[in-house]
PDB file of N, CA and C in Angstrom:
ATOM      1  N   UNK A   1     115.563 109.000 112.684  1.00  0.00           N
ATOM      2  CA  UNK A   1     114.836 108.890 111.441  1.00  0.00           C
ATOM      3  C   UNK A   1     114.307 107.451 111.301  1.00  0.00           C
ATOM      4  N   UNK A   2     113.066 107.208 110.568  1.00  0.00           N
ATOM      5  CA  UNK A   2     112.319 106.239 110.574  1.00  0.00           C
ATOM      6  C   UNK A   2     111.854 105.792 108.719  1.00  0.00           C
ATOM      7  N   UNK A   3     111.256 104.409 109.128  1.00  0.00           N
ATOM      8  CA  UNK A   3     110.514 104.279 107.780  1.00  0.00           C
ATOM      9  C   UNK A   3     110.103 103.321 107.829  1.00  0.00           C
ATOM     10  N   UNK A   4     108.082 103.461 107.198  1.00  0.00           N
ATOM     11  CA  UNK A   4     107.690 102.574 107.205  1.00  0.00           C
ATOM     12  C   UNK A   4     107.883 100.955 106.878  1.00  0.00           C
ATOM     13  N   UNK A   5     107.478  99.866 107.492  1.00  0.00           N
ATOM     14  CA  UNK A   5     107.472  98.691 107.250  1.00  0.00           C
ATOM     15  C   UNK A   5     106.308  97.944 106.914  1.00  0.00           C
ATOM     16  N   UNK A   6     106.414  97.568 105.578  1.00  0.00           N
ATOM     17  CA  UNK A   6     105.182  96.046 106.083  1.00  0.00           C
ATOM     18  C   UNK A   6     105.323  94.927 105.500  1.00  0.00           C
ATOM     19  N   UNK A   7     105.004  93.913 106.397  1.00  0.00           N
ATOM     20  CA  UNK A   7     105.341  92.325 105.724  1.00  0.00           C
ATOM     21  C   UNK A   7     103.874  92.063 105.599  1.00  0.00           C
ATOM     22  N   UNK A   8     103.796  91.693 104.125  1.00  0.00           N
ATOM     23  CA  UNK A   8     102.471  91.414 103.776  1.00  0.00           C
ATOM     24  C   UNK A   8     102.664  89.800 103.087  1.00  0.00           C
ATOM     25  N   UNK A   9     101.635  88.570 103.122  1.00  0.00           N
ATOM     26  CA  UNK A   9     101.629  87.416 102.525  1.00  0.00           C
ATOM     27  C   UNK A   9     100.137  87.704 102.151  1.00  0.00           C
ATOM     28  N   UNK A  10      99.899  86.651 100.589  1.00  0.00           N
ATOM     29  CA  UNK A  10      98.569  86.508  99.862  1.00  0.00           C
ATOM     30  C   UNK A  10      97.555  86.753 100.795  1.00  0.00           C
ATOM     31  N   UNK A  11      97.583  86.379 101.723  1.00  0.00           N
ATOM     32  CA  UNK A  11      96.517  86.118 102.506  1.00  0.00           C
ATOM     33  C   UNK A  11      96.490  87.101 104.087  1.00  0.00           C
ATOM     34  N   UNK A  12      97.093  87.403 104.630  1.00  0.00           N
ATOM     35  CA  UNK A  12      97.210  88.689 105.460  1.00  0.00           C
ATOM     36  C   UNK A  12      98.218  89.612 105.726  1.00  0.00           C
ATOM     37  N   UNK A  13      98.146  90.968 106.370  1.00  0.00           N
ATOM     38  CA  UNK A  13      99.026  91.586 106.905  1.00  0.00           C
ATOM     39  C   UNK A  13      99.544  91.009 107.998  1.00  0.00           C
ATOM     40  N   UNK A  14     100.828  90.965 107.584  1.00  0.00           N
ATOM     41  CA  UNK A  14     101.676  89.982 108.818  1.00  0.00           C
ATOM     42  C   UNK A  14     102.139  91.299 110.140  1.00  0.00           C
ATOM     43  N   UNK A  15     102.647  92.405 109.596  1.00  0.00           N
ATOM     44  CA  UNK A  15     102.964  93.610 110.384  1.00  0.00           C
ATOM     45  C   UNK A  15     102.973  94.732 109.601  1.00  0.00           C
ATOM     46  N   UNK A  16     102.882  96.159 110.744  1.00  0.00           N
ATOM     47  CA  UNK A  16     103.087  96.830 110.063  1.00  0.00           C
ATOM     48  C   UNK A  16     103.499  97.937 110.691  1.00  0.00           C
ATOM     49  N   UNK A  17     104.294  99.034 111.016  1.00  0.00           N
ATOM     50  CA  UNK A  17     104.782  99.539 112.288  1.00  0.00           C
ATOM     51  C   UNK A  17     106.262 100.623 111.052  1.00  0.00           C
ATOM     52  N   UNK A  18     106.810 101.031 112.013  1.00  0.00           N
ATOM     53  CA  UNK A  18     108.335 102.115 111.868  1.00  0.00           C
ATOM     54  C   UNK A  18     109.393 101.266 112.326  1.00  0.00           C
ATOM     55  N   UNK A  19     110.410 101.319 111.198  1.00  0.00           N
ATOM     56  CA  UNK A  19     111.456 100.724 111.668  1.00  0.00           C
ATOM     57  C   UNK A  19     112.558 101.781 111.875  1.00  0.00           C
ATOM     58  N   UNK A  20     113.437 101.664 112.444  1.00  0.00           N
ATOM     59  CA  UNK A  20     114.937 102.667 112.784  1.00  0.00           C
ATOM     60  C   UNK A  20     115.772 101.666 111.668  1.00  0.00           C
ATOM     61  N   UNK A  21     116.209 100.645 111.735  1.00  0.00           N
ATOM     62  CA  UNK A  21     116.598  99.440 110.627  1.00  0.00           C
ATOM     63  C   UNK A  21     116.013  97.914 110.382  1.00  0.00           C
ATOM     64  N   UNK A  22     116.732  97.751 109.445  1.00  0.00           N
ATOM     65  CA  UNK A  22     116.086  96.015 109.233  1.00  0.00           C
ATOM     66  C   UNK A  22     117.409  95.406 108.458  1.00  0.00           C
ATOM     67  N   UNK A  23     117.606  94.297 109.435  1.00  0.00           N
ATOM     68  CA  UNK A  23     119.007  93.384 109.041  1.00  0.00           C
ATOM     69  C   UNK A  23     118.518  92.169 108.747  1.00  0.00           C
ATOM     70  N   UNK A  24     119.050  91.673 107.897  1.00  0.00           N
ATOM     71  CA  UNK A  24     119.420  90.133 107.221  1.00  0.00           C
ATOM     72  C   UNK A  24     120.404  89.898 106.217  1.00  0.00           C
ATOM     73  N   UNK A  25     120.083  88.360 105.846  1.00  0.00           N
ATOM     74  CA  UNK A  25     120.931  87.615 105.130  1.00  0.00           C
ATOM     75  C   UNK A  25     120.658  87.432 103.703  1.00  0.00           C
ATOM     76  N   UNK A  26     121.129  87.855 102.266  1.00  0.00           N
ATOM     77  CA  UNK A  26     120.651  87.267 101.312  1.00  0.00           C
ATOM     78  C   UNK A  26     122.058  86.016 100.337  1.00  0.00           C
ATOM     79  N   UNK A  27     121.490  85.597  99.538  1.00  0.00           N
ATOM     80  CA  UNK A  27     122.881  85.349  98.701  1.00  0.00           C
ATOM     81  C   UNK A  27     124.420  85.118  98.699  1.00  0.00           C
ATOM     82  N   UNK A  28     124.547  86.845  99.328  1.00  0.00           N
ATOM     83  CA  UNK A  28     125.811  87.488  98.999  1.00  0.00           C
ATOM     84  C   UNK A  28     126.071  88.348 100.285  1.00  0.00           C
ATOM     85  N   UNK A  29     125.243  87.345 101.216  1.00  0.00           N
ATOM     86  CA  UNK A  29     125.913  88.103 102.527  1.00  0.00           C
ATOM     87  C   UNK A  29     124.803  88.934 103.249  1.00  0.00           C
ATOM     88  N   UNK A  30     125.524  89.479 104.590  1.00  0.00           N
ATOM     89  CA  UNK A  30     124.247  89.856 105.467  1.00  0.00           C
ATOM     90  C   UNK A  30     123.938  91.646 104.974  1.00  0.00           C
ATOM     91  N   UNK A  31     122.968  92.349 105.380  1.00  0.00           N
ATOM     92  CA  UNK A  31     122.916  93.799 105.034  1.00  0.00           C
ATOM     93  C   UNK A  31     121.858  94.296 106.026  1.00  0.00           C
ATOM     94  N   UNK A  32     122.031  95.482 106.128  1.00  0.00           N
ATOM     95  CA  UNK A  32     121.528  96.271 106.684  1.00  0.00           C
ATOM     96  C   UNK A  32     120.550  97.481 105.893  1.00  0.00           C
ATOM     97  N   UNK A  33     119.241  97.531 105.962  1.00  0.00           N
ATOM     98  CA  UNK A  33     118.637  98.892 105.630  1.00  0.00           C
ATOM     99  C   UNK A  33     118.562 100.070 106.192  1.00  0.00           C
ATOM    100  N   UNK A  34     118.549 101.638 106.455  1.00  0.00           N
ATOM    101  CA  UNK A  34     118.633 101.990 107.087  1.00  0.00           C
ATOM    102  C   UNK A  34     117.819 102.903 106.390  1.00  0.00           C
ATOM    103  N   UNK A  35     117.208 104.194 106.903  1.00  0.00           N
ATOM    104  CA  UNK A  35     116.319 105.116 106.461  1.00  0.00           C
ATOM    105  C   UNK A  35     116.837 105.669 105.300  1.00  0.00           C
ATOM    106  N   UNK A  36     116.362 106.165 103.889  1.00  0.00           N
ATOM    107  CA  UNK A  36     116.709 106.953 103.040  1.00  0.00           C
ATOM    108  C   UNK A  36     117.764 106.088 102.445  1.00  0.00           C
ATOM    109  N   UNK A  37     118.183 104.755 102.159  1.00  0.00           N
ATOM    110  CA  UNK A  37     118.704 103.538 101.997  1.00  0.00           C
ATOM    111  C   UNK A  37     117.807 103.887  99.810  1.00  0.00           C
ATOM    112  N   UNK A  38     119.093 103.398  99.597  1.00  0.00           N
ATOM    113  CA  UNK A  38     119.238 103.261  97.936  1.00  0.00           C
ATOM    114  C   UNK A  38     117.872 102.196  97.717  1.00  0.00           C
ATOM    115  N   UNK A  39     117.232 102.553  96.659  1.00  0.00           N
ATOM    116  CA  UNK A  39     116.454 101.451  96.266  1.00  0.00           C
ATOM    117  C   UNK A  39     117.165  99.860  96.466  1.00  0.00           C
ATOM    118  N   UNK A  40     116.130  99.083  96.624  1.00  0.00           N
ATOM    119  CA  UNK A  40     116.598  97.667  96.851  1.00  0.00           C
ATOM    120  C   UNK A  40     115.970  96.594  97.039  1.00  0.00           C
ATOM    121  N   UNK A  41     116.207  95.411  96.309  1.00  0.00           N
ATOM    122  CA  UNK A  41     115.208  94.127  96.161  1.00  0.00           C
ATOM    123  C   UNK A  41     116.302  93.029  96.215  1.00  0.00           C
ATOM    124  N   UNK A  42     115.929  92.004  97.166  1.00  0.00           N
ATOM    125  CA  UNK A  42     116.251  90.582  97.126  1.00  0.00           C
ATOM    126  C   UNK A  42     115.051  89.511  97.864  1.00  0.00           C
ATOM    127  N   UNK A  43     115.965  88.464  96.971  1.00  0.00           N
ATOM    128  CA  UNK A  43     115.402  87.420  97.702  1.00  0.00           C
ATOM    129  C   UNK A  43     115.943  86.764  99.386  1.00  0.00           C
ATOM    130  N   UNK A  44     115.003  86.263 100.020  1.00  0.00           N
ATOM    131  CA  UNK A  44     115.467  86.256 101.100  1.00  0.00           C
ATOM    132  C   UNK A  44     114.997  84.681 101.444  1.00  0.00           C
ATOM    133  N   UNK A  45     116.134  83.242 102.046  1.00  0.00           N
ATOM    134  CA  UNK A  45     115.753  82.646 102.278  1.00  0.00           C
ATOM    135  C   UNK A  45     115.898  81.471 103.179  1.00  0.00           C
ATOM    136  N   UNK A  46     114.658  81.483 103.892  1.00  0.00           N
ATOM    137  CA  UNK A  46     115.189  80.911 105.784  1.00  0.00           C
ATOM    138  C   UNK A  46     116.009  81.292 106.327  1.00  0.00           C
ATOM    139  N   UNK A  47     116.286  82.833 106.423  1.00  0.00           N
ATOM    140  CA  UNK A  47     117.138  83.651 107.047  1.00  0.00           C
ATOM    141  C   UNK A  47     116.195  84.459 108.414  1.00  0.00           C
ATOM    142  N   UNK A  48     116.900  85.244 109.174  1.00  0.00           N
ATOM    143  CA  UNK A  48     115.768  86.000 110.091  1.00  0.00           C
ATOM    144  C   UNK A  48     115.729  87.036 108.947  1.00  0.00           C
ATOM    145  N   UNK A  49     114.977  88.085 109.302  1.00  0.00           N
ATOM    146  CA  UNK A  49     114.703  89.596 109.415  1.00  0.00           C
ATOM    147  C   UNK A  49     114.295  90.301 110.479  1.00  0.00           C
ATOM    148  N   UNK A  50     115.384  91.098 110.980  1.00  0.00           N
ATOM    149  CA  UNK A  50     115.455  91.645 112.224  1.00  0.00           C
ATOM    150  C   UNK A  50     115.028  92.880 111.721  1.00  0.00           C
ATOM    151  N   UNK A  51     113.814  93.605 112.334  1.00  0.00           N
ATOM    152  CA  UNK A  51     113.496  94.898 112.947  1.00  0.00           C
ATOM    153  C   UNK A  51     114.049  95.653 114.133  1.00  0.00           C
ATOM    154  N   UNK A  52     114.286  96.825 114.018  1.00  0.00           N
ATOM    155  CA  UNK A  52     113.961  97.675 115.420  1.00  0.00           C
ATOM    156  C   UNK A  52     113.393  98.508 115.392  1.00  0.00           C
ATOM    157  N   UNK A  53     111.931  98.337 115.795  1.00  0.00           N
ATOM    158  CA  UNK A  53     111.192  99.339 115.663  1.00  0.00           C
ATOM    159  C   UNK A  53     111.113 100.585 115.702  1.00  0.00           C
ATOM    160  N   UNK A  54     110.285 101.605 115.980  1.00  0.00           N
ATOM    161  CA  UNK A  54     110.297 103.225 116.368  1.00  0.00           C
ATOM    162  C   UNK A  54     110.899 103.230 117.436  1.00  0.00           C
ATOM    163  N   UNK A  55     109.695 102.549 118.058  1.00  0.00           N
ATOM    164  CA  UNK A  55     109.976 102.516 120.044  1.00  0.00           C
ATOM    165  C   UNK A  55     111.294 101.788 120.576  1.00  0.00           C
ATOM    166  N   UNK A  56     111.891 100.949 119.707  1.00  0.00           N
ATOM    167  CA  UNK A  56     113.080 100.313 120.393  1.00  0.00           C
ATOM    168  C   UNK A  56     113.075  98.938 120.795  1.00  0.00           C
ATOM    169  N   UNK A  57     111.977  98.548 119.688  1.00  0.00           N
ATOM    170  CA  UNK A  57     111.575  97.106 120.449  1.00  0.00           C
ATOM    171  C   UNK A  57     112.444  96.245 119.143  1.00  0.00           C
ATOM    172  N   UNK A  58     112.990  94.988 119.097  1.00  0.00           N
ATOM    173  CA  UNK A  58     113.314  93.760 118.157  1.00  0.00           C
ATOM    174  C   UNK A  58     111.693  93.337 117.858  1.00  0.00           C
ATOM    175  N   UNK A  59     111.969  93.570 116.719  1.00  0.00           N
ATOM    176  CA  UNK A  59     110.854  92.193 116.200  1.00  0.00           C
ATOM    177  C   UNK A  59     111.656  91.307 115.006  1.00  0.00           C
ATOM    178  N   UNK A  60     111.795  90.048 115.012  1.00  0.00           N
ATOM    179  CA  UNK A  60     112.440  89.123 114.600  1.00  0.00           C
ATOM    180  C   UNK A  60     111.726  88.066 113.014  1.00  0.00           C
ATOM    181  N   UNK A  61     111.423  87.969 112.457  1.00  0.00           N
ATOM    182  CA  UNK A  61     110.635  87.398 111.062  1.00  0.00           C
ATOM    183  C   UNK A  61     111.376  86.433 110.762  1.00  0.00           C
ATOM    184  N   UNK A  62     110.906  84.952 110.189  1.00  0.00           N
ATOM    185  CA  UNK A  62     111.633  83.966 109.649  1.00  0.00           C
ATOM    186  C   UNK A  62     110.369  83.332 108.431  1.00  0.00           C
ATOM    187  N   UNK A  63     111.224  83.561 106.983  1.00  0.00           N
ATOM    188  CA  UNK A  63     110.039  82.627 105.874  1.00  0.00           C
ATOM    189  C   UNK A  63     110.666  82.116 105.153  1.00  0.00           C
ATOM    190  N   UNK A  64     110.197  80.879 104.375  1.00  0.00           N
ATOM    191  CA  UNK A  64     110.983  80.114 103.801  1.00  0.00           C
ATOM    192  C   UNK A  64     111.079  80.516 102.540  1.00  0.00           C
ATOM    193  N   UNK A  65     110.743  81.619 101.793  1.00  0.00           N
ATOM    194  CA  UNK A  65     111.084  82.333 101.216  1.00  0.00           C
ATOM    195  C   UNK A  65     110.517  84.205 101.146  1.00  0.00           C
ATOM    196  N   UNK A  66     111.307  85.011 101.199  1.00  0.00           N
ATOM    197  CA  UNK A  66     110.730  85.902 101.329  1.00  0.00           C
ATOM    198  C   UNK A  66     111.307  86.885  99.893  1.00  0.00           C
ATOM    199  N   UNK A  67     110.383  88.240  99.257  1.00  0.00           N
ATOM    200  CA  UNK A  67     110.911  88.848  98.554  1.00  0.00           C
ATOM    201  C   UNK A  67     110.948  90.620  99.502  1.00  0.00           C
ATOM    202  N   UNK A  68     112.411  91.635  99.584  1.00  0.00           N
ATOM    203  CA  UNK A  68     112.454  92.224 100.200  1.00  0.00           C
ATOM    204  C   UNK A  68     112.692  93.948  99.429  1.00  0.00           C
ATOM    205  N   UNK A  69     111.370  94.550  99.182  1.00  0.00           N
ATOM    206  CA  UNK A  69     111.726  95.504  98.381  1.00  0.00           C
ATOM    207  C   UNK A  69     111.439  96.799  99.080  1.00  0.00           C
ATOM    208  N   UNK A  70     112.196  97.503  98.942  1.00  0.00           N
ATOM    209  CA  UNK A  70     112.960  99.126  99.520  1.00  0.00           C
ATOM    210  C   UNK A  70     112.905  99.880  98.461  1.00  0.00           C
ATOM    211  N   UNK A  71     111.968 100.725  98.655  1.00  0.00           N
ATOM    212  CA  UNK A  71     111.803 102.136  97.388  1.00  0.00           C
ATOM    213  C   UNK A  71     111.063 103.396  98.020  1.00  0.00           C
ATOM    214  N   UNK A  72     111.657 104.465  97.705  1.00  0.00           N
ATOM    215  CA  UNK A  72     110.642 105.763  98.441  1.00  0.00           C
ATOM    216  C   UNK A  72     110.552 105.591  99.634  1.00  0.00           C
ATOM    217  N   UNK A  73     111.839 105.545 100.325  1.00  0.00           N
ATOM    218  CA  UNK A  73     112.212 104.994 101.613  1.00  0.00           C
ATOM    219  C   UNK A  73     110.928 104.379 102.436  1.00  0.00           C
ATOM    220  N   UNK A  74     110.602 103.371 101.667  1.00  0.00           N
ATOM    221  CA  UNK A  74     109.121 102.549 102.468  1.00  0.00           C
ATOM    222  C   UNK A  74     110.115 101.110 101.843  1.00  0.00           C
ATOM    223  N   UNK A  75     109.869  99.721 103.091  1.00  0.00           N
ATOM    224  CA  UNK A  75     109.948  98.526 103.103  1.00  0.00           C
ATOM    225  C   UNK A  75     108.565  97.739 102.820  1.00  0.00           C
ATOM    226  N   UNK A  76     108.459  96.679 101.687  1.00  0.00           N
ATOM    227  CA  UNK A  76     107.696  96.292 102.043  1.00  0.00           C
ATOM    228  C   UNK A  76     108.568  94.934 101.728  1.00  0.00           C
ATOM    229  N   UNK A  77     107.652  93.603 102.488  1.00  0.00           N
ATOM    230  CA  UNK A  77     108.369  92.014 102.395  1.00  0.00           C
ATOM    231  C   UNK A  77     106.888  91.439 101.989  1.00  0.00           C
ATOM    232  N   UNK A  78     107.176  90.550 101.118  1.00  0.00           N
ATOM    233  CA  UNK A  78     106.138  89.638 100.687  1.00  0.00           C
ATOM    234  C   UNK A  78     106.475  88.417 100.705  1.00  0.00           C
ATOM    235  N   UNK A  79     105.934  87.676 101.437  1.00  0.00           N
ATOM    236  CA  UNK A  79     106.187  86.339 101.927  1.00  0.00           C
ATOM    237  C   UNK A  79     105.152  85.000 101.638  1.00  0.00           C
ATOM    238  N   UNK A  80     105.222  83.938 102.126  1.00  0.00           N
ATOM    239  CA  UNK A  80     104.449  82.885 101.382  1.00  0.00           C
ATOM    240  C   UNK A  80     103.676  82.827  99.704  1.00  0.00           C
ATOM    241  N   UNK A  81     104.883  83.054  98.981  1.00  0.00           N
ATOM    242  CA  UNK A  81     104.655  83.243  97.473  1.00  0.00           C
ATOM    243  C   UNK A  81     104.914  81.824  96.567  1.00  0.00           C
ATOM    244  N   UNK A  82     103.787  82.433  95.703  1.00  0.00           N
ATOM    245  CA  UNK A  82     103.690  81.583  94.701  1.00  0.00           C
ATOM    246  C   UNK A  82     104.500  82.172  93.492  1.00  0.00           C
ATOM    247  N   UNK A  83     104.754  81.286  92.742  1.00  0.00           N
ATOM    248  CA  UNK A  83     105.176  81.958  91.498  1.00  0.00           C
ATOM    249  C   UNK A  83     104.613  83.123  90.893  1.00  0.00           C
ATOM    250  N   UNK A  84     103.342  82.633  90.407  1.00  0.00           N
ATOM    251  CA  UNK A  84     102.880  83.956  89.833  1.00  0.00           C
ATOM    252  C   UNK A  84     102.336  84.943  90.792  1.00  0.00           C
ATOM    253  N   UNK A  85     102.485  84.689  91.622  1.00  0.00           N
ATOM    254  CA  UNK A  85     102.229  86.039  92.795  1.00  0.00           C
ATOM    255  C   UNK A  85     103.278  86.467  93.206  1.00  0.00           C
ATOM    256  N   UNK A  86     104.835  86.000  92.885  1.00  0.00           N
ATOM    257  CA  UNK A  86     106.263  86.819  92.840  1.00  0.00           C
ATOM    258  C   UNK A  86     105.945  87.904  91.738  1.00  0.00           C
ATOM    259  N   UNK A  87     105.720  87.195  90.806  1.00  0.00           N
ATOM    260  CA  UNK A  87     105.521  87.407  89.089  1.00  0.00           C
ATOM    261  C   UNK A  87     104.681  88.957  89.668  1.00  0.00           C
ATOM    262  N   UNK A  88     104.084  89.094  90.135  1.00  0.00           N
ATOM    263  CA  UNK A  88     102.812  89.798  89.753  1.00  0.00           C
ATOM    264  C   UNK A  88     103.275  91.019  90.436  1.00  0.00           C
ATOM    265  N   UNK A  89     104.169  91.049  91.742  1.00  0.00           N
ATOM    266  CA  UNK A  89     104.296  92.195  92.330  1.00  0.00           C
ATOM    267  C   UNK A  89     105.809  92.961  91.766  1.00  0.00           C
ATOM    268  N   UNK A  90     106.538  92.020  91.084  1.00  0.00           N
ATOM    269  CA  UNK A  90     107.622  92.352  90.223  1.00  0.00           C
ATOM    270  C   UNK A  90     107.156  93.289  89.394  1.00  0.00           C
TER     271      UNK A  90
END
């Protein structure tokens, strides 16, 4: 089982592809997403974000701040933010 991904910043689509999971670090420790995964939002910062794609490949992400939201089993990450462009997708 799969689910879409995309890391999007103001200014382009960074990726966009099927993940099997996506691991990192927030706050309060490391976590794992996995398909059909409970709604979910954090902040994420200068941590990786590890993918594994459909096919089985790592793809690896690092931002100095990222926001990481999981709903309707779709990921999306929004990265290089401004305040009111946190503001706005909140």
């Amino acid at each position: 089982m799969i689910f879409p991904i995309t890391i999007l910043s103001p200014f382009q689509k960074i990726f966009e592809g099927n993940a099997l999971y996506v691991s990192s670090e927030n706050s309060a420790g490391k976590f794992d997403i996995l398909p059909r995964h409970a709604n979910f939002i954090s902040i994420i910062e200068d941590k990786d974000i590890i993918a594994k794609t459909a096919n089985g490949k790592i793809e690896t992400f690092k931002f100095p701040k990222a926001i990481i939201l999981f709903a309707d089993n779709s990921l999306k990450i929004y990265t290089d933010l401004s305040p009111s462009y946190a503001e706005s997708i909140l």
